[in-house]
Protein backbone atom coordinates (compact mmCIF):
# COMPACT_ATOMS: atom_id res chain seq x y z
CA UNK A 1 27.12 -84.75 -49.71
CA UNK A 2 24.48 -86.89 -48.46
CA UNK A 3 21.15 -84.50 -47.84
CA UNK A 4 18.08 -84.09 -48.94
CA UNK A 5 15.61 -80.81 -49.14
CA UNK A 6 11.89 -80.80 -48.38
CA UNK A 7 9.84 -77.35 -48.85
CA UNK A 8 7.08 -77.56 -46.39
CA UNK A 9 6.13 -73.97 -47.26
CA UNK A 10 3.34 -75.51 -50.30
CA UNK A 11 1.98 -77.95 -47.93
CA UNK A 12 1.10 -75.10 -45.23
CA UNK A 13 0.42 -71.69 -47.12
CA UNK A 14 -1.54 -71.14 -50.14
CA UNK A 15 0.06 -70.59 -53.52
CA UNK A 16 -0.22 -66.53 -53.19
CA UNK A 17 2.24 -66.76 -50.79
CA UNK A 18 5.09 -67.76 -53.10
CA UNK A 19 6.65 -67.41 -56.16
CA UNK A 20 8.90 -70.89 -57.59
CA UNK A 21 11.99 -69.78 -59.43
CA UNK A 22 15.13 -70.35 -59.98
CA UNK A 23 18.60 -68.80 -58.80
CA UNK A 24 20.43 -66.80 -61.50
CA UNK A 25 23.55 -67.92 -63.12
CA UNK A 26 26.46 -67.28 -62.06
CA UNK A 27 30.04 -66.73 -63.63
CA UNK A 28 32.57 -68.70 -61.28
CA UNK A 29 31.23 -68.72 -57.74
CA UNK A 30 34.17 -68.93 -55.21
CA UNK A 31 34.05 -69.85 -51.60
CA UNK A 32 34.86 -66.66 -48.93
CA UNK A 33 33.76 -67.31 -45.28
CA UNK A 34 32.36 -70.40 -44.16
CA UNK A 35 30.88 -71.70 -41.22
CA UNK A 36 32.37 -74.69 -40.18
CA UNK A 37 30.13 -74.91 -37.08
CA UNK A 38 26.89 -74.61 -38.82
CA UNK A 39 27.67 -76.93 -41.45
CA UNK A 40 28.68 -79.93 -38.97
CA UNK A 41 25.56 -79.07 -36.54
CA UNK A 42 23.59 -80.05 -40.00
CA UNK A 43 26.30 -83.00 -40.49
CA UNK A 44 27.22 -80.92 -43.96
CA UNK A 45 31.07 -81.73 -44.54
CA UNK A 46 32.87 -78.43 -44.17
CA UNK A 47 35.53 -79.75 -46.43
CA UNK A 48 32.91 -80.66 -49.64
CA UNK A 49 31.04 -77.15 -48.76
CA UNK A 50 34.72 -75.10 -49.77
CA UNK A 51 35.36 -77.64 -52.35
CA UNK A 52 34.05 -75.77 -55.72
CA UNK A 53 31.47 -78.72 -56.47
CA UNK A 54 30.07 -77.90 -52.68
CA UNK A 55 30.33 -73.88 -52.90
CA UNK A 56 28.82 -74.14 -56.20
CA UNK A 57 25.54 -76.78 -55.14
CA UNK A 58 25.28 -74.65 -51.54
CA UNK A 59 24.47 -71.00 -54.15
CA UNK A 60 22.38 -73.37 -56.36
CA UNK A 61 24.02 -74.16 -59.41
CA UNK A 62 23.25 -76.94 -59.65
CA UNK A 63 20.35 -76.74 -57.38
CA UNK A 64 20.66 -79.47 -54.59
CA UNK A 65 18.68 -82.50 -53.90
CA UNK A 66 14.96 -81.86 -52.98
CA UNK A 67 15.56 -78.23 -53.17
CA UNK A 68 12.32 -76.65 -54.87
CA UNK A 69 13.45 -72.66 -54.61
CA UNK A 70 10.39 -70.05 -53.92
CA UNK A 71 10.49 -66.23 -53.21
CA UNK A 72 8.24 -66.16 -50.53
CA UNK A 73 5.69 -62.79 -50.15
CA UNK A 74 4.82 -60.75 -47.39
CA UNK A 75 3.45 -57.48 -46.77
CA UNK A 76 5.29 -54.78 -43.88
CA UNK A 77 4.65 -51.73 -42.05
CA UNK A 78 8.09 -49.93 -43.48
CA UNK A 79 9.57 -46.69 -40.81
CA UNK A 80 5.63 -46.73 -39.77
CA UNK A 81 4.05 -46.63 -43.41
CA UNK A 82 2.10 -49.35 -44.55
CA UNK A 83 2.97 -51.70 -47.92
CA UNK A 84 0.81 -54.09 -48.98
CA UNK A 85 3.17 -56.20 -50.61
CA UNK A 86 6.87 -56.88 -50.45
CA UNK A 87 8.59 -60.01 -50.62
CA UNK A 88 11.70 -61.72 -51.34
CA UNK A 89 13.21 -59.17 -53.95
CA UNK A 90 16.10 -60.78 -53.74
CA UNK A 91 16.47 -64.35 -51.72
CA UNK A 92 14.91 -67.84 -52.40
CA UNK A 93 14.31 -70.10 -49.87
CA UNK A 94 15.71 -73.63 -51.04
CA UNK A 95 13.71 -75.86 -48.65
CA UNK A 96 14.84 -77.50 -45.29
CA UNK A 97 17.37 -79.58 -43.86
CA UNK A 98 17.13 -81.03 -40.09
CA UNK A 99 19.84 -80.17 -37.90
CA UNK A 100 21.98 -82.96 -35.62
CA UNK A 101 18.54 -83.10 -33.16
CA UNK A 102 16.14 -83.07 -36.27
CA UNK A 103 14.81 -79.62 -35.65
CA UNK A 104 14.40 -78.34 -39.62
CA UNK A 105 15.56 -75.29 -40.58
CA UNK A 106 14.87 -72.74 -43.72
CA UNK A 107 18.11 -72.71 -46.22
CA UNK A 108 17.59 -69.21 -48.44
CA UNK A 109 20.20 -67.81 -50.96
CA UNK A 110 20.48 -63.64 -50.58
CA UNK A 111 21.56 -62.40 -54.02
CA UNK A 112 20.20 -65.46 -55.77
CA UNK A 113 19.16 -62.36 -58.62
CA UNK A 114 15.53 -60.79 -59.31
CA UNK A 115 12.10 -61.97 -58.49
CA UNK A 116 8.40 -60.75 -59.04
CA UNK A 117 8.86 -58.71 -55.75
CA UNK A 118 12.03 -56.82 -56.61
CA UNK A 119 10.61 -53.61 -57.33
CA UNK A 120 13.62 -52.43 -59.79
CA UNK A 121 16.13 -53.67 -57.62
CA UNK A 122 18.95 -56.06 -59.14
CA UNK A 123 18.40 -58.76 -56.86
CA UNK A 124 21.95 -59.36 -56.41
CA UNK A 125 24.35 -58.15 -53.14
CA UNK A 126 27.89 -57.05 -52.60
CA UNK A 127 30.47 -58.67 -50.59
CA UNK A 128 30.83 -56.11 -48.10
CA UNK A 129 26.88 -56.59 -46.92
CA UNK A 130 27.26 -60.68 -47.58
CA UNK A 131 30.02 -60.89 -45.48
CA UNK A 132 28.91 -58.80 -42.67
CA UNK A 133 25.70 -60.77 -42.20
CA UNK A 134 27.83 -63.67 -42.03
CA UNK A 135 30.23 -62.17 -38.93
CA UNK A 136 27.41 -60.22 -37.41
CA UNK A 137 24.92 -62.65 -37.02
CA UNK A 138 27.84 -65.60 -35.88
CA UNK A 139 28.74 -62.96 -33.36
CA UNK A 140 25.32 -63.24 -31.98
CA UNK A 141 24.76 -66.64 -31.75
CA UNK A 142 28.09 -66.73 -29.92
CA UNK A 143 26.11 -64.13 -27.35
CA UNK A 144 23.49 -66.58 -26.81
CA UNK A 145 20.62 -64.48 -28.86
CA UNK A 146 18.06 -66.06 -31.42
CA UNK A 147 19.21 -65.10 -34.67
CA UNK A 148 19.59 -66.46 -38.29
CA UNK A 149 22.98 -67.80 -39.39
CA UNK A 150 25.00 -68.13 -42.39
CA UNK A 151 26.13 -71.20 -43.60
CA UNK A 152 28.51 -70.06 -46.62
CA UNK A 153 29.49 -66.65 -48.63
CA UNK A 154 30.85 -67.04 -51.91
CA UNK A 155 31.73 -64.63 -54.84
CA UNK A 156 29.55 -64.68 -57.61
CA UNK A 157 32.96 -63.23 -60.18
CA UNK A 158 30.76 -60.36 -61.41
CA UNK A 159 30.23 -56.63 -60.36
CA UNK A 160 27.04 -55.12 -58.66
CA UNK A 161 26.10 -51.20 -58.93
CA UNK A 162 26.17 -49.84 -55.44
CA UNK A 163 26.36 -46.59 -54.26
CA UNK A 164 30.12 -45.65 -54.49
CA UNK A 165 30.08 -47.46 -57.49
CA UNK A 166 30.71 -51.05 -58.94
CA UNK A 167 31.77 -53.26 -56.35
CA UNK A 168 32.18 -57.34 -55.97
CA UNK A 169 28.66 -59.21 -56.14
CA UNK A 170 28.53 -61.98 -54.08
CA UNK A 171 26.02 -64.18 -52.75
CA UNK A 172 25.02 -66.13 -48.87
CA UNK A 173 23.27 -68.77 -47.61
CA UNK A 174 21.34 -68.08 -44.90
CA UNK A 175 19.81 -70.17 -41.80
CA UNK A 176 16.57 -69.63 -39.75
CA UNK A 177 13.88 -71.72 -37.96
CA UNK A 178 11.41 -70.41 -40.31
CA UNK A 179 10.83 -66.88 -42.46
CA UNK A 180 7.41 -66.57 -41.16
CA UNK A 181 7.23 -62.87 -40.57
CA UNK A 182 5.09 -60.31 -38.92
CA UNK A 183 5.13 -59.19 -42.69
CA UNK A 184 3.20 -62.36 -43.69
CA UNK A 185 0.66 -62.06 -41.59
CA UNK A 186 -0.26 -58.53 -42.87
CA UNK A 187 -0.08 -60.29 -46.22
CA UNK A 188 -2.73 -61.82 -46.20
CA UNK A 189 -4.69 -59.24 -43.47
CA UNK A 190 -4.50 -56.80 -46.80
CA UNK A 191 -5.69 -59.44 -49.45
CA UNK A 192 -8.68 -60.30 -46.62
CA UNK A 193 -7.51 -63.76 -46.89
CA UNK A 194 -8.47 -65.50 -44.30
CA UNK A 195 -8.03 -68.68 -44.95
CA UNK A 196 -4.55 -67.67 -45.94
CA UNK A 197 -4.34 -65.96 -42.66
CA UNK A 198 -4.95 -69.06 -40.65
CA UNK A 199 -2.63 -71.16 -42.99
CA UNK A 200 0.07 -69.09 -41.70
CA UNK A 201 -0.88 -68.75 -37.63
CA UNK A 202 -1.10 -72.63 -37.94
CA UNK A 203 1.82 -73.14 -39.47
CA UNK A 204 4.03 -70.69 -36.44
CA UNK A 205 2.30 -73.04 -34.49
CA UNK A 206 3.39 -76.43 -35.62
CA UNK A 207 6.45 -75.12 -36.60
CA UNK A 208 7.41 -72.88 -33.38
CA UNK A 209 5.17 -73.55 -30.92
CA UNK A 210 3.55 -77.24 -30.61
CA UNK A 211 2.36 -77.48 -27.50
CA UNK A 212 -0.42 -74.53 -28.67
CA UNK A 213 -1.90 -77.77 -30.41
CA UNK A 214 -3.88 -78.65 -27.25
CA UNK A 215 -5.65 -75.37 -27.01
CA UNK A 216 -8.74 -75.24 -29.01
CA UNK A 217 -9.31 -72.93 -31.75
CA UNK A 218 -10.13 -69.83 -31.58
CA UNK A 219 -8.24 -69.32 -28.60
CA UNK A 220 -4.47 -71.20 -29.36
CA UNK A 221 -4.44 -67.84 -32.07
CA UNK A 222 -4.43 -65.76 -28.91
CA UNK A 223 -1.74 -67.56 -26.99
CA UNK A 224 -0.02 -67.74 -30.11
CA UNK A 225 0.65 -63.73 -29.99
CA UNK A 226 1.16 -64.15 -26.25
CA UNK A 227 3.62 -66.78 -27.06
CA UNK A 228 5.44 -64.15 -29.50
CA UNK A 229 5.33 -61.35 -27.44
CA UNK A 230 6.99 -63.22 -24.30
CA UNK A 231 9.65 -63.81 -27.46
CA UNK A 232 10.00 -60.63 -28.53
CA UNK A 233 10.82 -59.10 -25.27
CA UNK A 234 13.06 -61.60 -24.61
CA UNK A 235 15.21 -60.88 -27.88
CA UNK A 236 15.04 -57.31 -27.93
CA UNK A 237 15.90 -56.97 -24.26
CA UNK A 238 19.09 -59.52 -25.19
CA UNK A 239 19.78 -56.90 -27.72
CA UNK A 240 20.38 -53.99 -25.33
CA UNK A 241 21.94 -56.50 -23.06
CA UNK A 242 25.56 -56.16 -25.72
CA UNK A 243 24.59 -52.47 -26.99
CA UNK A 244 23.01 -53.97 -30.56
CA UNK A 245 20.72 -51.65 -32.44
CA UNK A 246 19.25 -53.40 -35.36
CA UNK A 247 18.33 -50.18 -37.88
CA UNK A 248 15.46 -51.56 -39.67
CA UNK A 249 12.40 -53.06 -37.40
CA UNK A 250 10.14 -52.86 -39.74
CA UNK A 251 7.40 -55.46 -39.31
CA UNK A 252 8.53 -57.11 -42.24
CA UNK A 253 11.88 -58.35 -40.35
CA UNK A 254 10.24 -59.35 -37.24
CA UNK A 255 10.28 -63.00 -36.85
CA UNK A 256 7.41 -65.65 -35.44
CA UNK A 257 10.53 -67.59 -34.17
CA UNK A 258 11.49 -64.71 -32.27
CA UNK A 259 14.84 -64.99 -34.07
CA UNK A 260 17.10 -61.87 -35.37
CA UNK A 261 16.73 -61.34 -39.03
CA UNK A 262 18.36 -58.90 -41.07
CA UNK A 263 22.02 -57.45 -40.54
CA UNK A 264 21.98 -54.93 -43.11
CA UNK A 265 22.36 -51.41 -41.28
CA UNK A 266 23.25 -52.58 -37.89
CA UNK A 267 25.82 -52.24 -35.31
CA UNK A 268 27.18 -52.72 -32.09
CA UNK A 269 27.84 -49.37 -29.90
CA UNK A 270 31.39 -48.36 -28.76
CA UNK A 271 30.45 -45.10 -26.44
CA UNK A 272 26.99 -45.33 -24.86
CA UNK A 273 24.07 -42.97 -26.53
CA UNK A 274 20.97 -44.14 -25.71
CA UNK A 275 19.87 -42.38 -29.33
CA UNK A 276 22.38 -44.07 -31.17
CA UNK A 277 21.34 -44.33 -34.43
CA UNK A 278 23.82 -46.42 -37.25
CA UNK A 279 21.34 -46.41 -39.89
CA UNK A 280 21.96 -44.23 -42.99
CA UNK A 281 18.27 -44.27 -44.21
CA UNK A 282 17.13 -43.90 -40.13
CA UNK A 283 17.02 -39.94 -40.49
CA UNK A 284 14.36 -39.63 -37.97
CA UNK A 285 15.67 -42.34 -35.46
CA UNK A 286 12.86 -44.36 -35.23
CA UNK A 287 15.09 -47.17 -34.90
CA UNK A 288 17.68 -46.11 -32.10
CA UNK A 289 19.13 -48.01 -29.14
CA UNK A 290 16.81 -46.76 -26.30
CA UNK A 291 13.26 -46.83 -29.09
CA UNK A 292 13.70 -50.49 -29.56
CA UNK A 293 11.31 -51.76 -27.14
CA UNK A 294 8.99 -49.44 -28.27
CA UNK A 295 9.16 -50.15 -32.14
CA UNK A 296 8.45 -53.78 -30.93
CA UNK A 297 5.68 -52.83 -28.87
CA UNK A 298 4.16 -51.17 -31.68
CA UNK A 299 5.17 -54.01 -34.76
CA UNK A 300 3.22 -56.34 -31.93
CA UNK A 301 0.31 -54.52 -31.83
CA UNK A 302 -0.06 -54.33 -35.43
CA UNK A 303 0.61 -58.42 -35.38
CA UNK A 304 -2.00 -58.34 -32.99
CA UNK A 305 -4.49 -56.87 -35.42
CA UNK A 306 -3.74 -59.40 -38.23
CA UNK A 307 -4.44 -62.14 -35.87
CA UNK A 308 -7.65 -61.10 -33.92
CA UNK A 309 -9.73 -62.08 -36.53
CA UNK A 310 -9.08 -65.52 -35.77
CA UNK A 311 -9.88 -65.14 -32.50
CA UNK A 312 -13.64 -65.10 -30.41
CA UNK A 313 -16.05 -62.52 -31.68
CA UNK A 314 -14.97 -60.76 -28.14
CA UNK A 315 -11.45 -61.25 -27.86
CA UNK A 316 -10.73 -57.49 -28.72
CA UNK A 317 -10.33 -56.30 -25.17
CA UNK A 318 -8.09 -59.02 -24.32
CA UNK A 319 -5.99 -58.54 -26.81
CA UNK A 320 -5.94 -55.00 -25.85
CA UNK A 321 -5.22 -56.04 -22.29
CA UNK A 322 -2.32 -58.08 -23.86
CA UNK A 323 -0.86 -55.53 -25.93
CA UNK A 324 -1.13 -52.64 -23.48
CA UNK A 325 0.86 -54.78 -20.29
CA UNK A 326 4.20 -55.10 -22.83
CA UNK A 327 5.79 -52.19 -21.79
CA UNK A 328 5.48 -53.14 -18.57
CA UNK A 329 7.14 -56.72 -19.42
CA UNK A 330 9.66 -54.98 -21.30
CA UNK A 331 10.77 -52.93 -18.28
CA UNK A 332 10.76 -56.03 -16.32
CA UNK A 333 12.92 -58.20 -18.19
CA UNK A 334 15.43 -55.20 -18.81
CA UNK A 335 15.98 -54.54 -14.71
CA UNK A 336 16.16 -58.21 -14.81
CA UNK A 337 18.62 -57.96 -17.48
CA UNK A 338 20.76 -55.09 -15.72
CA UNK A 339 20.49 -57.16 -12.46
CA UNK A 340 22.49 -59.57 -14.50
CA UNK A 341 25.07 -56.91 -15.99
CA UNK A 342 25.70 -55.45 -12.59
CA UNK A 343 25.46 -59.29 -10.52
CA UNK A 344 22.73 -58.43 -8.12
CA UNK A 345 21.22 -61.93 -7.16
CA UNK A 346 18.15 -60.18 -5.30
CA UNK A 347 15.54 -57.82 -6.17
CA UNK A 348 15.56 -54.38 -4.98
CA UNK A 349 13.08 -51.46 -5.50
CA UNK A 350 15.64 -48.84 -6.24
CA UNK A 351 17.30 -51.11 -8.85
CA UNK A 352 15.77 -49.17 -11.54
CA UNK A 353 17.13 -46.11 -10.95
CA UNK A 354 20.43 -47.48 -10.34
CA UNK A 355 20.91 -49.24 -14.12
CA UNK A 356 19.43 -45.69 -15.46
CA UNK A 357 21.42 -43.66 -13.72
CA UNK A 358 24.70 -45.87 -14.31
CA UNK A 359 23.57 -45.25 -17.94
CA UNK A 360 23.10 -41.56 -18.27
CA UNK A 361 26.58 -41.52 -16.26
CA UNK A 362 28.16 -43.56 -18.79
CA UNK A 363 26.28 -41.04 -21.75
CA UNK A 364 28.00 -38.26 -19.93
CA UNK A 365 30.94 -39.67 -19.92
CA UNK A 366 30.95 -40.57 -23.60
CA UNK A 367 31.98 -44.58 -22.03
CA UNK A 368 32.62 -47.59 -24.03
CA UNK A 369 29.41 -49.91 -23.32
CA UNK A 370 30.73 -52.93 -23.74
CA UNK A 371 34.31 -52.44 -21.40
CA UNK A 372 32.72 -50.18 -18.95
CA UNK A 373 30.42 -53.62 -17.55
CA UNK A 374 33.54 -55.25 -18.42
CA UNK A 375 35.44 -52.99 -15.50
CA UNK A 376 33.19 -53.45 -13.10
CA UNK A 377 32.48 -57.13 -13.61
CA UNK A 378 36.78 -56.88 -13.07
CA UNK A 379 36.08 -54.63 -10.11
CA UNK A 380 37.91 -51.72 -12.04
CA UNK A 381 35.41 -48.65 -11.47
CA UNK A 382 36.69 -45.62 -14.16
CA UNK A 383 37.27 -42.30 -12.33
CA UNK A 384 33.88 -40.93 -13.87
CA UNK A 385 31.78 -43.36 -12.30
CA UNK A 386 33.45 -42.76 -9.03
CA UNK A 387 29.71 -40.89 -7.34
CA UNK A 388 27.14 -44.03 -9.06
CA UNK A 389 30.20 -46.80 -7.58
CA UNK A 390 29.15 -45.40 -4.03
CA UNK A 391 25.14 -46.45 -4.53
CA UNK A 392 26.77 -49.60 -5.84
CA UNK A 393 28.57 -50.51 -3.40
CA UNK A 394 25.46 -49.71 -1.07
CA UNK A 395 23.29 -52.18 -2.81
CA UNK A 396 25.87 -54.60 -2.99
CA UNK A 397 25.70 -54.70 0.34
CA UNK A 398 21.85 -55.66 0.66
CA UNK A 399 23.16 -58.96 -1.27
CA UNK A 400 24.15 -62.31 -0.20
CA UNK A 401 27.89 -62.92 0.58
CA UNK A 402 28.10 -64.95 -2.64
CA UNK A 403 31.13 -63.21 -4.41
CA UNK A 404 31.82 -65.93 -6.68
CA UNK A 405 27.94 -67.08 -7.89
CA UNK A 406 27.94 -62.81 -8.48
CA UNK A 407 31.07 -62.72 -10.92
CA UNK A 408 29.83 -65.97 -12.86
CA UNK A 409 26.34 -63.94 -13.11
CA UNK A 410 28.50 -61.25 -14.55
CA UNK A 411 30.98 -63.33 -16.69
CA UNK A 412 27.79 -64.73 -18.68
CA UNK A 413 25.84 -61.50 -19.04
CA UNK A 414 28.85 -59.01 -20.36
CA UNK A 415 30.76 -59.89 -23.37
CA UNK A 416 34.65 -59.06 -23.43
CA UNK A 417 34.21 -58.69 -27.27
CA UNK A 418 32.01 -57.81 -29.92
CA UNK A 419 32.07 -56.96 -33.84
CA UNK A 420 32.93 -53.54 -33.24
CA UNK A 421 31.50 -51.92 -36.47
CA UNK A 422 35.61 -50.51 -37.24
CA UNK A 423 37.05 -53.71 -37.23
CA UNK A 424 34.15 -55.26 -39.36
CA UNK A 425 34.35 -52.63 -42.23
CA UNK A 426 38.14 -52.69 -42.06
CA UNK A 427 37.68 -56.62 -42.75
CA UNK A 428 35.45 -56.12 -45.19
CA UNK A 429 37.23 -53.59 -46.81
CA UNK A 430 40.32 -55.79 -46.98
CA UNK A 431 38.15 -58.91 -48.46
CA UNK A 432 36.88 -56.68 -51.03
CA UNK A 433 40.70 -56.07 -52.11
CA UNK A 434 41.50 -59.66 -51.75
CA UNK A 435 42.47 -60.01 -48.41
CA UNK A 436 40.49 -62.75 -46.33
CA UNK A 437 42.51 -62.40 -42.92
CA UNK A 438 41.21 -59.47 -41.46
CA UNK A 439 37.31 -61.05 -41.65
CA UNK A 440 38.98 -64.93 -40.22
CA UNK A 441 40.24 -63.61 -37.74
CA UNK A 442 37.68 -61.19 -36.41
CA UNK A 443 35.48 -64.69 -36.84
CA UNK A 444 37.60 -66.37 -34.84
CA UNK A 445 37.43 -64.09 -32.19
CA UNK A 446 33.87 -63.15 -32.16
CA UNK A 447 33.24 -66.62 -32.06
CA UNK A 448 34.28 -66.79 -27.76
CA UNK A 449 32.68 -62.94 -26.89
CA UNK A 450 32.74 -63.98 -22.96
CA UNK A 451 36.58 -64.68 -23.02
CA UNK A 452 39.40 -62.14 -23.21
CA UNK A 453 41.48 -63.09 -26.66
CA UNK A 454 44.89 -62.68 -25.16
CA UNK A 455 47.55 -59.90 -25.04
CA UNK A 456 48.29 -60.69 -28.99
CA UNK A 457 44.30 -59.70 -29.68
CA UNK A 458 43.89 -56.59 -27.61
CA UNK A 459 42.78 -54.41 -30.95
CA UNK A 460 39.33 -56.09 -30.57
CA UNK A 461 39.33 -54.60 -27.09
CA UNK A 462 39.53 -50.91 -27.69
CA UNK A 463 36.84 -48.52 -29.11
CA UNK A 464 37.69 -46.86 -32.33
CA UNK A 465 39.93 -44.07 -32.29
CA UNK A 466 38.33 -41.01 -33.52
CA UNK A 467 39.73 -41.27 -36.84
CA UNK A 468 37.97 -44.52 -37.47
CA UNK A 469 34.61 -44.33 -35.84
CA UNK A 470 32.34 -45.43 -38.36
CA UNK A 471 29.00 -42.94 -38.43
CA UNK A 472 26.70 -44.76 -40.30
CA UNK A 473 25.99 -48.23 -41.96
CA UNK A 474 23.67 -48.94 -45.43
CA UNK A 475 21.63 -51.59 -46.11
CA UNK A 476 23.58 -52.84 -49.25
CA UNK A 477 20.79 -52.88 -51.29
């Protein structure tokens, strides 16, 4: 162990904004999962991290070098509703750690036990929920998408009240650029703190975006949110790109980084629905597949009203102008995105209608999302599909005879595997009865999502049989 923590979070945002305390004891933490990749691209010993001296520092007991842990606040618009506070109810951020090219990066512990901002919760988490951030979110940094990471699960040795009942508490550590939120920006908006407010747009900037530090204030605020939308899009739109539906955008778990945070009731979809909903507290389906742009549309709006204060006295219509063009951005960057899916190299106006009609084809058919692209990246058009192949194979032939440059477009934009959300509670299920192997191995896979995992690995192929679709997922809290 040679590392060292800062905590820049005191030296940028007032002392409102966070709450110092310390992690809760713990009986006997043991190592589960751990990320061997994360830990060297830090230069963290893998080995010392599953050693119990390393398990036990990396939950913080004993807290590490430099670490100086905070529950951080922040405010949220929650299924629509306004609340003006939230906050960490139960993580602490322990400071940050450069990685290998000396970008630094937030370490929090999730189940580190109860803060001010708990609101009667126990501040603790479960395995299951611990363990399927950790192979969710690996899964989609294996895809290529912004997201946070998890560096280590371990099991805390005591029980947590859930739903069904007590089940195994255990405890993460968890990796981001930052946990600036939308939801910290509406902090402050609600407390009319505006020197708070400005704390926190100047530290996104420094910390996300540094090349904003040659526009002049007031107007860097306004590229700032122009610099978050254009990330936004992006992430979302790499969300429908492998059929992910997050369950909970609240503004709260929108990221300045543009990164994806939060992998409690998400999924990936087997058979295309664009209303997919996984979330068990998503009765209304604010949050399903095909409303994701437009949640984001709307949590950006309401991070463009936090910020316009900080902009000129007459930047309102602007800002309007700014907010008002992101559906069209949105529907630009996902034709782009279907170009990719289906290799088209050119632009064509009908291209729209071809990904949406290739869609509601596939909702007819009840299709898996994920192997249908698969099939025709192979070539392999199903028998339902047989009157959308025809337009197709029409536009194909407005493209350039570049068959090769059109399959590599297609290798790199459709995944051959992802965490379907059987195998993941079967692993889970298994770990919670002792049994690690189902979970390392579904890493393992997840871990290469563009390559097929061989004829001994097909079971990460297939869509659930109907007996084991999974309906719904919880948010473990």
């Amino acid at each position: 162990m040679s590392f060292k923590f800062i905590n820049r979070y005191p030296d940028w945002l007032p002392p409102e904004a966070f709450f110092r305390q310390k992690p809760m004891p713990m009986k006997s933490p043991v190592p589960l999962l751990i990320n061997t990749q994360l830990a060297q691209a830090f230069g963290i010993d893998p080995e010392w991290l599953a050693s119990g001296s390393g398990t036990a520092m990396s939950v913080g007991h004993p807290l590490p070098p430099g670490a100086d842990p905070m529950a951080l606040a922040y405010a949220g618009h929650q299924f629509g509703t306004p609340v003006p506070q939230l906050g960490d109810g139960r993580a602490l951020l322990l400071g940050q750690l450069p990685d290998q090219q000396g970008v630094l990066h937030d370490f929090q512990l999730k189940g580190s036990g109860p803060t001010p901002f708990s609101r009667m919760g126990d501040g603790r988490a479960a395995l299951g929920p611990v363990l399927r951030e950790l192979l969710v979110s690996e899964a989609m940094h294996a895809l290529g998408i912004p997201t946070s990471r998890v560096l280590i699960t371990a099991k805390t040795g005591e029980a947590v009240l859930r739903q069904t009942g007590p089940e195994p508490g255990a405890i993460l550590t968890r990796v981001a650029r930052s946990h600036l939120r939308f939801g910290t920006f509406e902090y402050f908006i609600n407390r009319h703190d505006l020197d708070g407010l400005k704390a926190a747009a100047d530290a996104a900037i420094a910390w996300h975006y540094p090349e904003l530090a040659e526009y002049e204030a007031p107007a860097r605020y306004r590229v700032l949110l122009e610099r978050v939308i254009e990330h936004t899009i992006t992430l979302v739109t790499e969300w429908l790109r492998v059929g992910f539906i997050h369950g909970v955008m609240n503004t709260d778990n929108m990221m300045l980084s543009g990164e994806t945070l939060d992998y409690g009731p998400c999924a990936f979809m087997d058979h295309f629905s664009a209303q997919r909903v996984f979330s068990s507290v998503d009765r209304g389906g604010r949050y399903a597949f095909n409303r994701q742009p437009y949640v984001a549309h709307w949590n950006l709006a309401r991070l463009a009203e936090c910020l316009l204060p900080l902009m000129e006295e007459d930047a309102l219509e602007s800002v309007i102008e700014i907010i008002n063009a992101v559906p069209d951005q949105f529907q630009a960057g996902h034709d782009q995105m279907m170009r990719r899916k289906l290799g088209l190299l050119t632009e064509q106006p009908t291209d729209t209608a071809l990904g949406e009609a290739l869609l509601a084809a596939m909702e007819e058919a009840q299709a898996d999302y994920t192997n249908t692209f698969s099939a025709i990246g192979r070539n392999e058009p199903p028998a339902w599909m047989a009157d959308w192949w025809l337009k197709y194979e029409q536009r194909l032939g407005l493209e350039p005879d570049q068959p090769r440059k059109r399959q590599s477009l297609m290798a790199a934009a459709n995944p051959v595997v992802i965490p379907r959300n059987h195998l993941v509670e079967r692993a889970l299920h298994a770990a919670e009865n002792g049994d690690l192997s189902p979970a390392e191995n579904l890493l393992a896979v997840i871990q290469s999502p563009y390559q097929d995992p061989g004829r001994n690995a097909q079971e990460f192929l297939r869509p659930p049989q109907p007996d084991e679709i999974i309906p719904a997922t919880f948010c473990g809290t």
